[in-house]
PDB file of N, CA and C in Angstrom:
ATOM      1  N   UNK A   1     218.683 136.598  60.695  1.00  0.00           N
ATOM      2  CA  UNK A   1     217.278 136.445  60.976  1.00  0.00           C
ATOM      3  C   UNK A   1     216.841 135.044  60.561  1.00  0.00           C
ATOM      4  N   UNK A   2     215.783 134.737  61.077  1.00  0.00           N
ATOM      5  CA  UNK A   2     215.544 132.896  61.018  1.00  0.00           C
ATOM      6  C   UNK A   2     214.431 133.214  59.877  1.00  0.00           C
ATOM      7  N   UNK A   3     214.266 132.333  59.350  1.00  0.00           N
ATOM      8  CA  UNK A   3     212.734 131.560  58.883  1.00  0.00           C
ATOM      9  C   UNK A   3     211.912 131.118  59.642  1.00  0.00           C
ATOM     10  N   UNK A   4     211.782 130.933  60.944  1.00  0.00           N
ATOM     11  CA  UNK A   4     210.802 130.367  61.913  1.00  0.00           C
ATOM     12  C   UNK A   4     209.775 132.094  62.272  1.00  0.00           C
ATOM     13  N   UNK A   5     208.350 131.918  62.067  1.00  0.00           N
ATOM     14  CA  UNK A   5     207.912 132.699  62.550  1.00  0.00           C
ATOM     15  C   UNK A   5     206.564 132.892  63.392  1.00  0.00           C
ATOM     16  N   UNK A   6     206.716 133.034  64.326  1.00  0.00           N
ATOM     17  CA  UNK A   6     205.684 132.042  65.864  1.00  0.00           C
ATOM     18  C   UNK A   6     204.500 132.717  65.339  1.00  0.00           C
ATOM     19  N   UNK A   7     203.040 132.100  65.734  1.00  0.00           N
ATOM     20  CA  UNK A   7     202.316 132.810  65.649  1.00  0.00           C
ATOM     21  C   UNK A   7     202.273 134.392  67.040  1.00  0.00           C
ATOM     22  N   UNK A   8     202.876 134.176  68.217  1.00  0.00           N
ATOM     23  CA  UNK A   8     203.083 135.064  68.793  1.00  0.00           C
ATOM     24  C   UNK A   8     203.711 136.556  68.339  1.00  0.00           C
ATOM     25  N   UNK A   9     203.982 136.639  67.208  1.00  0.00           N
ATOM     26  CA  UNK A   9     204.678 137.726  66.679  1.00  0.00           C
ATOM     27  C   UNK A   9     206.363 138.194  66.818  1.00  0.00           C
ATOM     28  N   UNK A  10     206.567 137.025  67.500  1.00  0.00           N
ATOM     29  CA  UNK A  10     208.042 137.777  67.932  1.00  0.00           C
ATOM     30  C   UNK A  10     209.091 137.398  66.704  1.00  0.00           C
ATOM     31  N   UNK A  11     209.893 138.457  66.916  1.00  0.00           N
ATOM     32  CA  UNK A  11     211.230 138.054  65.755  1.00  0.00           C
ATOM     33  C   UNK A  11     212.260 136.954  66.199  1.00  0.00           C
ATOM     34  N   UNK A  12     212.660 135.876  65.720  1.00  0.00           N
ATOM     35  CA  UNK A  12     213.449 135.084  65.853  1.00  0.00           C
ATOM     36  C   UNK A  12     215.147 135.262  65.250  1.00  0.00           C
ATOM     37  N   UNK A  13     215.869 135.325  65.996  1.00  0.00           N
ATOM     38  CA  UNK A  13     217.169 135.736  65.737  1.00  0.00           C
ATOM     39  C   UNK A  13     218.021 134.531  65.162  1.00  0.00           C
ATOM     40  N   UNK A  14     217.811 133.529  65.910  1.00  0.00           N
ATOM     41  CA  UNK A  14     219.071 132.171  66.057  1.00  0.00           C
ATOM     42  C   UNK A  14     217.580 130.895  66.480  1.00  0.00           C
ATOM     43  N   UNK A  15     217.880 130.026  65.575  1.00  0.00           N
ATOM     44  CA  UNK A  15     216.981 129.167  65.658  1.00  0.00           C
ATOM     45  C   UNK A  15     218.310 127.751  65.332  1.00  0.00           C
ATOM     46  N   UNK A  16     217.851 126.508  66.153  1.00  0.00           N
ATOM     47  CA  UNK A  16     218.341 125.337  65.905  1.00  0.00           C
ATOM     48  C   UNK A  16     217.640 124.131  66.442  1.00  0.00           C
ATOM     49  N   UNK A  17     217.633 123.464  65.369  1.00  0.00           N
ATOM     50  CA  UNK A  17     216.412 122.106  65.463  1.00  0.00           C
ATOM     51  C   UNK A  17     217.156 121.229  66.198  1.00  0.00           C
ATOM     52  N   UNK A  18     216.400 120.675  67.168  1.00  0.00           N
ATOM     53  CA  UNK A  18     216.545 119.540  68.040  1.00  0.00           C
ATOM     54  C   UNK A  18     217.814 118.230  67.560  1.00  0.00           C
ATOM     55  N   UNK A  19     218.112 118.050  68.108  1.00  0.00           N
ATOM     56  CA  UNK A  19     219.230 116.891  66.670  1.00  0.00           C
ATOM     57  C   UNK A  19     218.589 115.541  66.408  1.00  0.00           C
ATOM     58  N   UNK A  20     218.018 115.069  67.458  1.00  0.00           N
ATOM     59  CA  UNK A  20     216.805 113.502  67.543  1.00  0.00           C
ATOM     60  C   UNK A  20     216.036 113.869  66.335  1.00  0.00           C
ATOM     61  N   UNK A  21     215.897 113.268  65.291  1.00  0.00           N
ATOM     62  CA  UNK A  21     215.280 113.175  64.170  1.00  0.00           C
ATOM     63  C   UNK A  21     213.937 112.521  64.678  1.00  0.00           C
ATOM     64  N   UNK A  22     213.210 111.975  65.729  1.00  0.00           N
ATOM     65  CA  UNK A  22     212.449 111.883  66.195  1.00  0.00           C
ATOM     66  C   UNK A  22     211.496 113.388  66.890  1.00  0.00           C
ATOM     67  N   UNK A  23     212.411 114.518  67.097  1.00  0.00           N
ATOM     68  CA  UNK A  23     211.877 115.605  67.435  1.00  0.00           C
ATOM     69  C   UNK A  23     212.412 116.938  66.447  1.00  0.00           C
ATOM     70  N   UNK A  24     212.239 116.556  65.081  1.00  0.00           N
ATOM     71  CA  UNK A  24     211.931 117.351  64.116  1.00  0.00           C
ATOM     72  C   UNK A  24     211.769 118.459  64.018  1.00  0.00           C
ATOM     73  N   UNK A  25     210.534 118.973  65.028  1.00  0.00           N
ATOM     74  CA  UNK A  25     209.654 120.196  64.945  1.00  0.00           C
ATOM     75  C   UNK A  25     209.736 120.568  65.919  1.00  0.00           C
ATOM     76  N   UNK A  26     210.878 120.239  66.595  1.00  0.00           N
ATOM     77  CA  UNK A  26     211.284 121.392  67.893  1.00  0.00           C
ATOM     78  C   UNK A  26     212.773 122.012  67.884  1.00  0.00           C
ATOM     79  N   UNK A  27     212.666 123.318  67.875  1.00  0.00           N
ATOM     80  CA  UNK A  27     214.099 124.167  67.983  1.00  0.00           C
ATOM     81  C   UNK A  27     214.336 125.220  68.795  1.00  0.00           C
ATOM     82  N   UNK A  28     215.778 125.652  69.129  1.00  0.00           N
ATOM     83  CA  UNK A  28     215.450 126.311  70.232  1.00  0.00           C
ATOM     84  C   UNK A  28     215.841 127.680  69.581  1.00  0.00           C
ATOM     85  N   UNK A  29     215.359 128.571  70.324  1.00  0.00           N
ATOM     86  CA  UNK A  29     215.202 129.650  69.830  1.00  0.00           C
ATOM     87  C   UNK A  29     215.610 131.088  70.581  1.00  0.00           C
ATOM     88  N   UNK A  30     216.370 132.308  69.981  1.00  0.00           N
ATOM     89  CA  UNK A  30     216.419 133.580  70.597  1.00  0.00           C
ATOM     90  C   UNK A  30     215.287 134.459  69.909  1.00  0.00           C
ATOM     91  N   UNK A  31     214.710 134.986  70.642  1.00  0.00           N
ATOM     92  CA  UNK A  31     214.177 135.967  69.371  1.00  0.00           C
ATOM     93  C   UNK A  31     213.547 137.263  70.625  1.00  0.00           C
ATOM     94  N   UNK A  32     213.262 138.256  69.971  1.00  0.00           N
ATOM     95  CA  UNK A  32     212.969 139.577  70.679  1.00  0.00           C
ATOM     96  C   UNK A  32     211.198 139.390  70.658  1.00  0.00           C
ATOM     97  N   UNK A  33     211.085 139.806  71.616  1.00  0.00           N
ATOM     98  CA  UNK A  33     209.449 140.127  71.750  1.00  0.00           C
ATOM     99  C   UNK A  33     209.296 140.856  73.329  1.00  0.00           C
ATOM    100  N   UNK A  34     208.233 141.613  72.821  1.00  0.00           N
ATOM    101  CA  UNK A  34     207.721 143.273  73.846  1.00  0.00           C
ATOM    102  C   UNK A  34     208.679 143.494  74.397  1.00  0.00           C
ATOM    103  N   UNK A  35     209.953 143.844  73.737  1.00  0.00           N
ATOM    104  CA  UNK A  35     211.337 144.457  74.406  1.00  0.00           C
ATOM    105  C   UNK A  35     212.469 143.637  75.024  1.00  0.00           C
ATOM    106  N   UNK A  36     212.077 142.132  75.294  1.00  0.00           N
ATOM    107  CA  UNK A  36     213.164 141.599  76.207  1.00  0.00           C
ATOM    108  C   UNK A  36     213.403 141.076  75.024  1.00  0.00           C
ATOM    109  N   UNK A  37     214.921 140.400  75.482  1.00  0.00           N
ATOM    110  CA  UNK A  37     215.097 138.887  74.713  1.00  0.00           C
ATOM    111  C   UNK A  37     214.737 137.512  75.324  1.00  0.00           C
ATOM    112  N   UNK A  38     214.454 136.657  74.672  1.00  0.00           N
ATOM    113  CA  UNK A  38     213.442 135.229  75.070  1.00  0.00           C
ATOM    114  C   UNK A  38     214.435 134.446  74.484  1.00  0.00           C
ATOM    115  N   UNK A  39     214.221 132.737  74.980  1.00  0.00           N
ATOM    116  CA  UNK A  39     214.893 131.948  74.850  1.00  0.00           C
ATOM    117  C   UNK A  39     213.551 130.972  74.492  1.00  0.00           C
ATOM    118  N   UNK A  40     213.364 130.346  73.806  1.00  0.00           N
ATOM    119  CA  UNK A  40     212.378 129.351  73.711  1.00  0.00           C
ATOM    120  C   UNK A  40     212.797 127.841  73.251  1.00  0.00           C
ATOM    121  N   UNK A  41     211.531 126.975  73.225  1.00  0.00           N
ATOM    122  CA  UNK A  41     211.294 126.244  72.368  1.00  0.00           C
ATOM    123  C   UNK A  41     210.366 126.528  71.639  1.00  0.00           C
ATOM    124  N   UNK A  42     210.860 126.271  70.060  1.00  0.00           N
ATOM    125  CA  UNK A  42     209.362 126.596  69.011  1.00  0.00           C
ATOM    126  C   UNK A  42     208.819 125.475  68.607  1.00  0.00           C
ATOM    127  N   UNK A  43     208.058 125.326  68.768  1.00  0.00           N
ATOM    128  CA  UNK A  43     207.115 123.548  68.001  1.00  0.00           C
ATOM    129  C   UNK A  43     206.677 124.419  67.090  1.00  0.00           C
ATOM    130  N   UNK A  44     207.107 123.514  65.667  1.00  0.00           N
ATOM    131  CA  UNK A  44     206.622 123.644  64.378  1.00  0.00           C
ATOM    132  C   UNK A  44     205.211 123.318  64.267  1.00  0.00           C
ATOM    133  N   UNK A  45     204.609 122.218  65.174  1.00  0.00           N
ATOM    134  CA  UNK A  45     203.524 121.410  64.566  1.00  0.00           C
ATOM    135  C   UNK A  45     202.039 122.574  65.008  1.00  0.00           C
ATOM    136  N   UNK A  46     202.353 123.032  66.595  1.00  0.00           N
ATOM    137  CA  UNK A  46     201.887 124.487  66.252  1.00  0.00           C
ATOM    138  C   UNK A  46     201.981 125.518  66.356  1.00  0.00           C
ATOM    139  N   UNK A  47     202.684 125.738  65.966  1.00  0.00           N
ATOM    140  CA  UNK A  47     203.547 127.164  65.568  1.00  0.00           C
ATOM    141  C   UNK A  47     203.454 128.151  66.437  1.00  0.00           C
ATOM    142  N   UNK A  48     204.356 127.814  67.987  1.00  0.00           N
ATOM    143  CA  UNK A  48     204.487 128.309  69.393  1.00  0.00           C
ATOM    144  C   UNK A  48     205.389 127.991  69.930  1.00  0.00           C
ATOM    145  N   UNK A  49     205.672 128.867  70.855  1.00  0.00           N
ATOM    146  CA  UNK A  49     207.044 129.109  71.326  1.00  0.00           C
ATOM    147  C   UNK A  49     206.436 128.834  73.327  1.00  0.00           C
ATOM    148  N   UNK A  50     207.386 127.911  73.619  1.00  0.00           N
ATOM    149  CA  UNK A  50     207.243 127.104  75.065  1.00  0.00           C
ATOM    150  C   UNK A  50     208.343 127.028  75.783  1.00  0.00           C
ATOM    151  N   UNK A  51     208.085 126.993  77.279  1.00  0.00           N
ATOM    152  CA  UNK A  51     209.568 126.958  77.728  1.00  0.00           C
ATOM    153  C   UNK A  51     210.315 128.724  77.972  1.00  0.00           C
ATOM    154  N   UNK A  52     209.772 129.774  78.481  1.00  0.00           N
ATOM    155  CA  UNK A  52     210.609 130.527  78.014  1.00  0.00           C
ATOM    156  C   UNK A  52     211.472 131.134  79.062  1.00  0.00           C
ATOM    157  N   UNK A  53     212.724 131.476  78.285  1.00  0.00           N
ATOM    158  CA  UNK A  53     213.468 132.631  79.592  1.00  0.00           C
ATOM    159  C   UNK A  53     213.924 133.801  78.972  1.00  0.00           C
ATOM    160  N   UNK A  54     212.967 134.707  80.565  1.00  0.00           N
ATOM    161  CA  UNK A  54     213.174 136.284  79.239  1.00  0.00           C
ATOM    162  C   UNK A  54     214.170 137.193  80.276  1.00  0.00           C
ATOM    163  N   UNK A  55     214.733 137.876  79.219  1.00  0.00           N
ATOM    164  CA  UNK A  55     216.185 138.761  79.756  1.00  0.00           C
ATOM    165  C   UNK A  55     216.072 140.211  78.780  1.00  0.00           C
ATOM    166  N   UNK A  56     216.269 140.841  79.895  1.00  0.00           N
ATOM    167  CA  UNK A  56     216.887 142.635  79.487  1.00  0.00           C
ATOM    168  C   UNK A  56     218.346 142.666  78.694  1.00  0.00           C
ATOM    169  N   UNK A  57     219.302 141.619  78.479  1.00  0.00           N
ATOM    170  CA  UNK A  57     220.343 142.080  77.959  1.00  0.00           C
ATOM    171  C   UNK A  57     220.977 140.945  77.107  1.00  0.00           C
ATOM    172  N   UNK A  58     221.300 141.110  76.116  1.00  0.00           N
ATOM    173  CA  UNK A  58     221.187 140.071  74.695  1.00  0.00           C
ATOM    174  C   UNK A  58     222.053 139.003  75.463  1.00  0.00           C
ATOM    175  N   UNK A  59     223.458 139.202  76.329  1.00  0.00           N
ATOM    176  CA  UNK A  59     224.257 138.452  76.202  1.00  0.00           C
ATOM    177  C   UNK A  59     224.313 137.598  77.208  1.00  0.00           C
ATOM    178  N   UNK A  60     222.773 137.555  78.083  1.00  0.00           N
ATOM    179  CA  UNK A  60     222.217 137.007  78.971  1.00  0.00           C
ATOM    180  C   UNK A  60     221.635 135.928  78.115  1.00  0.00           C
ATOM    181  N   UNK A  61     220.844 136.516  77.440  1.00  0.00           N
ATOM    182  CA  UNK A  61     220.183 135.464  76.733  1.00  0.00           C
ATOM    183  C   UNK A  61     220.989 134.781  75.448  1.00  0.00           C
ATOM    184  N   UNK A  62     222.236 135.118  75.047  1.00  0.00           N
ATOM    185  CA  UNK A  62     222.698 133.949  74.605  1.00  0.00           C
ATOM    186  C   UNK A  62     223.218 133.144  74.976  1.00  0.00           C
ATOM    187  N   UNK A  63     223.763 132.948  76.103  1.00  0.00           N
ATOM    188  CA  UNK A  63     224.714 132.639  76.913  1.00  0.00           C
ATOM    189  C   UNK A  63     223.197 131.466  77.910  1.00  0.00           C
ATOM    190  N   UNK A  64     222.105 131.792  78.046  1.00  0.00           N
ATOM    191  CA  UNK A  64     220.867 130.740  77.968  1.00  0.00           C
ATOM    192  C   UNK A  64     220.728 130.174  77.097  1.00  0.00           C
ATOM    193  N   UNK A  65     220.648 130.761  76.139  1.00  0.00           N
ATOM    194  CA  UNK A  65     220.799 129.649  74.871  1.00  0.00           C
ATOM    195  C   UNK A  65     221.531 128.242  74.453  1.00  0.00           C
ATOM    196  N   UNK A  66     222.639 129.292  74.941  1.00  0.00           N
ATOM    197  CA  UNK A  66     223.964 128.430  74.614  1.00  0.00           C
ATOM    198  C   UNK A  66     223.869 127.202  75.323  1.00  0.00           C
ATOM    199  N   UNK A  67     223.111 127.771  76.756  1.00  0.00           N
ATOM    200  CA  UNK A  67     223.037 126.345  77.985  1.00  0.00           C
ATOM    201  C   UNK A  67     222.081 125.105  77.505  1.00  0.00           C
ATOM    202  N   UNK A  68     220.501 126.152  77.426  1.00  0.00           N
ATOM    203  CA  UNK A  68     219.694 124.759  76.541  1.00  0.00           C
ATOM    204  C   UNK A  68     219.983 124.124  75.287  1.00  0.00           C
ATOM    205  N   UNK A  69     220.408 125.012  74.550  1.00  0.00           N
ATOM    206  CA  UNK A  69     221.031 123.958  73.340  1.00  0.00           C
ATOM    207  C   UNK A  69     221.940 123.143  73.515  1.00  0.00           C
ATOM    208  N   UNK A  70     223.096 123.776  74.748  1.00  0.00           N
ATOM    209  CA  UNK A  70     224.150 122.639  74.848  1.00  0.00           C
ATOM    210  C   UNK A  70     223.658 121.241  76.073  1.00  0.00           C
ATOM    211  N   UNK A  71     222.522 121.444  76.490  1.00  0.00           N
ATOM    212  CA  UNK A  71     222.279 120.755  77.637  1.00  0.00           C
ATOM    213  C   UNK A  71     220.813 119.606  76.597  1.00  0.00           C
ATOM    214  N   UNK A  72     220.429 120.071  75.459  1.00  0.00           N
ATOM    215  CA  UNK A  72     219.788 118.807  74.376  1.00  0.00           C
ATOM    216  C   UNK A  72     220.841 118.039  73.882  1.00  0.00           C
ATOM    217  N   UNK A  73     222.129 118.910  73.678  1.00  0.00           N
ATOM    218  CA  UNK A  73     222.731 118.184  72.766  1.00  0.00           C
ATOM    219  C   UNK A  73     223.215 116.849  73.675  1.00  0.00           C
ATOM    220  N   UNK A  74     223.640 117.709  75.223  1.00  0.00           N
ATOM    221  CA  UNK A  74     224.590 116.120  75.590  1.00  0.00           C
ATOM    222  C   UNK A  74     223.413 115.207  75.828  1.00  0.00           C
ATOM    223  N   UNK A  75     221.944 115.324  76.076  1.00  0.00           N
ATOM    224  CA  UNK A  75     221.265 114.593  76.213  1.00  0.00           C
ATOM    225  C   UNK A  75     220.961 113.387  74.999  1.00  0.00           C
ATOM    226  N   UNK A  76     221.208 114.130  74.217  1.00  0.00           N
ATOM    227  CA  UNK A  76     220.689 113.570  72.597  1.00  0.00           C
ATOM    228  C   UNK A  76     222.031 112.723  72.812  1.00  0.00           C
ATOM    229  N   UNK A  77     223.555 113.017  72.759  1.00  0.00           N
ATOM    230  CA  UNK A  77     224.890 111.882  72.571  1.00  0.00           C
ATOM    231  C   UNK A  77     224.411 110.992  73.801  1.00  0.00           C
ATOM    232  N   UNK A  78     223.678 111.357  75.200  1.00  0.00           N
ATOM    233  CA  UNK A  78     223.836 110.232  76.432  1.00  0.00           C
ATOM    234  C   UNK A  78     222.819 108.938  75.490  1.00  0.00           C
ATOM    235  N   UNK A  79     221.607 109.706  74.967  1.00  0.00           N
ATOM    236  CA  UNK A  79     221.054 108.387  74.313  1.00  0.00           C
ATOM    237  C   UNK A  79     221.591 107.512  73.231  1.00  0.00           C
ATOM    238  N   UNK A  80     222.492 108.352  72.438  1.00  0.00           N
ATOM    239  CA  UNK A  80     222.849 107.803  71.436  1.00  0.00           C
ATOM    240  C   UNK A  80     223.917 106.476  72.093  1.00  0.00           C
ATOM    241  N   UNK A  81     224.974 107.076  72.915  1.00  0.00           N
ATOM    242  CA  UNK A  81     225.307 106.260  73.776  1.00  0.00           C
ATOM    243  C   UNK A  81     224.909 104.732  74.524  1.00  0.00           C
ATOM    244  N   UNK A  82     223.885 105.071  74.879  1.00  0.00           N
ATOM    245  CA  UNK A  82     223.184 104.065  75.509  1.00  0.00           C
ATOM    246  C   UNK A  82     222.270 103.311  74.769  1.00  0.00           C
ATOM    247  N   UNK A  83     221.902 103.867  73.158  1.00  0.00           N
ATOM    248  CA  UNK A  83     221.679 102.798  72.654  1.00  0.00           C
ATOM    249  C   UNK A  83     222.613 102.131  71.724  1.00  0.00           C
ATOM    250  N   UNK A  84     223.792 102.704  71.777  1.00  0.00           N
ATOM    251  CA  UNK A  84     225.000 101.387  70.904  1.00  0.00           C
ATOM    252  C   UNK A  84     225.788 100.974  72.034  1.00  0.00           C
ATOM    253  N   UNK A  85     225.489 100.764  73.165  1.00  0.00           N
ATOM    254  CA  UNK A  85     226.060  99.739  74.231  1.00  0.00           C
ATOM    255  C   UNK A  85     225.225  98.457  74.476  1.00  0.00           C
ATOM    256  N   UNK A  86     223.444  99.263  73.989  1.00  0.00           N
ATOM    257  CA  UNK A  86     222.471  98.396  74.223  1.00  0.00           C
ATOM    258  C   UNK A  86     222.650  97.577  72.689  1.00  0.00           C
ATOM    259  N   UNK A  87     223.057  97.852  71.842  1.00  0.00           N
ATOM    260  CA  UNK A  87     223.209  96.858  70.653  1.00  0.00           C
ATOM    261  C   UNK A  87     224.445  96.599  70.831  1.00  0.00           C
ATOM    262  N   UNK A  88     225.437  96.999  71.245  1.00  0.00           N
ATOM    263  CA  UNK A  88     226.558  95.958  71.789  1.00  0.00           C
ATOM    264  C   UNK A  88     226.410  94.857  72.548  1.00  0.00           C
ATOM    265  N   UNK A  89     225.720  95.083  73.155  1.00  0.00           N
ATOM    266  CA  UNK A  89     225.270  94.024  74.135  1.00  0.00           C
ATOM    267  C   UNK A  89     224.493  93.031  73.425  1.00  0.00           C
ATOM    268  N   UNK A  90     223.551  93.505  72.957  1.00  0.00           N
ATOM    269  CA  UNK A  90     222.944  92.417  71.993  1.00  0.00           C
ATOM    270  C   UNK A  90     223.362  91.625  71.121  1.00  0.00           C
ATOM    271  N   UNK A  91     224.233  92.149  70.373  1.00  0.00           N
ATOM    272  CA  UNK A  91     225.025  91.682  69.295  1.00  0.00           C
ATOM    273  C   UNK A  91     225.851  90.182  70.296  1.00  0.00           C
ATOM    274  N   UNK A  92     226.696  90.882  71.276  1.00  0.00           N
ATOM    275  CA  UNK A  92     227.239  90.171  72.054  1.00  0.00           C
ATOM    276  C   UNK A  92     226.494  88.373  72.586  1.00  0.00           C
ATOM    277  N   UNK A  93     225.134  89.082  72.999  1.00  0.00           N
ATOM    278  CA  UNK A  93     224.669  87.703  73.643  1.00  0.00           C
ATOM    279  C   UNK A  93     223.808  86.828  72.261  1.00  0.00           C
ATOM    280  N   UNK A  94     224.104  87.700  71.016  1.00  0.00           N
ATOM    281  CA  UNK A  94     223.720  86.265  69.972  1.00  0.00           C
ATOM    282  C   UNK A  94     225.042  85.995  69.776  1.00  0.00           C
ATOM    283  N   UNK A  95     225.607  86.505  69.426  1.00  0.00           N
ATOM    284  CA  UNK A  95     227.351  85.889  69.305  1.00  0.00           C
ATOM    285  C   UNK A  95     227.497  84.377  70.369  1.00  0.00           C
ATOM    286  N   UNK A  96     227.562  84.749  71.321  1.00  0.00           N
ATOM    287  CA  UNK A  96     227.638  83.619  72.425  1.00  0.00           C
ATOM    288  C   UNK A  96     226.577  82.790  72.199  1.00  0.00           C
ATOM    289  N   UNK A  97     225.141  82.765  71.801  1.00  0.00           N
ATOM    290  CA  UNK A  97     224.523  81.978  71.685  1.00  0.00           C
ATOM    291  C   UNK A  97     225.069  81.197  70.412  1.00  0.00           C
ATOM    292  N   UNK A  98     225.273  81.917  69.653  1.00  0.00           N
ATOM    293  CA  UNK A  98     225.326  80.997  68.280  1.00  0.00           C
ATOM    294  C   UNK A  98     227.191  80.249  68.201  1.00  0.00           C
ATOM    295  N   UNK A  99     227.918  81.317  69.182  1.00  0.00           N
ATOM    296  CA  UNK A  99     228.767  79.900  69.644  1.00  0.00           C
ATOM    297  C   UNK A  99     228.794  78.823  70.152  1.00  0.00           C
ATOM    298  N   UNK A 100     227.881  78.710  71.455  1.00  0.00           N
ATOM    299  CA  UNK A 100     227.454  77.717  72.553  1.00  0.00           C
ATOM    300  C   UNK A 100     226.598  76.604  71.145  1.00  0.00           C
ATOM    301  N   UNK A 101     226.052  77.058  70.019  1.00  0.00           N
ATOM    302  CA  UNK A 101     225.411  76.271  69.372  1.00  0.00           C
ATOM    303  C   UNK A 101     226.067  75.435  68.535  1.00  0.00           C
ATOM    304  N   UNK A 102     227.336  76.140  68.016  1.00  0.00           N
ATOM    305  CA  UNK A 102     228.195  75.810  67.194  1.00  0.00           C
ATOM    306  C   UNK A 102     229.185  74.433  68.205  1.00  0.00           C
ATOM    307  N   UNK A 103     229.312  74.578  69.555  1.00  0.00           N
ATOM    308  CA  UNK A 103     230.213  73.351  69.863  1.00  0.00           C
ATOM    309  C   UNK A 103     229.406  72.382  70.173  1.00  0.00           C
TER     310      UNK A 103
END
């Protein structure tokens, strides 16, 4: 059982925070409410659950889960990615400048 608890009332099963330390207060979430299982996002900041996909059979909805959490995560490595190519690059064109200065 999680520690996250929506103001919507529902029980939260499996909760995991965003990995971008820029998005803190968002995690995604299984939890039961009026009989189905739900897939959410919960924003901490106000305490609600967004985004949802609701299913009659648990292993539907983990197996959603599994997709949006695994489909932040590669998003979160594509940026991480693209910003140490973008400081490769940078690094790169002072390098060359401060060679071109040096001859």
């Amino acid at each position: 059982m999680s520690h996250i608890k929506p103001s919507n009332g529902a029980n939260v099963f499996i909760a995991d925070r965003f990995p971008h330390s820029g998005d803190w207060y968002l995690h995604h979430v299984l939890a039961k409410f009026n009989g189905q299982w739900v897939t959410w996002v919960f924003n901490e900041i106000d305490n609600a659950c967004h985004h949802g996909h609701y299913f009659d059979k648990l292993l539907d909805a983990l197996d959603d889960y599994g997709i949006r959490h695994g489909e932040t995560t590669q998003n979160h490595l594509k940026a991480l990615a693209e910003q140490a190519e973008e400081q490769a690059m940078h690094e790169a064109s002072i390098a060359a400048i401060y060679e071109g200065a040096a001859q």
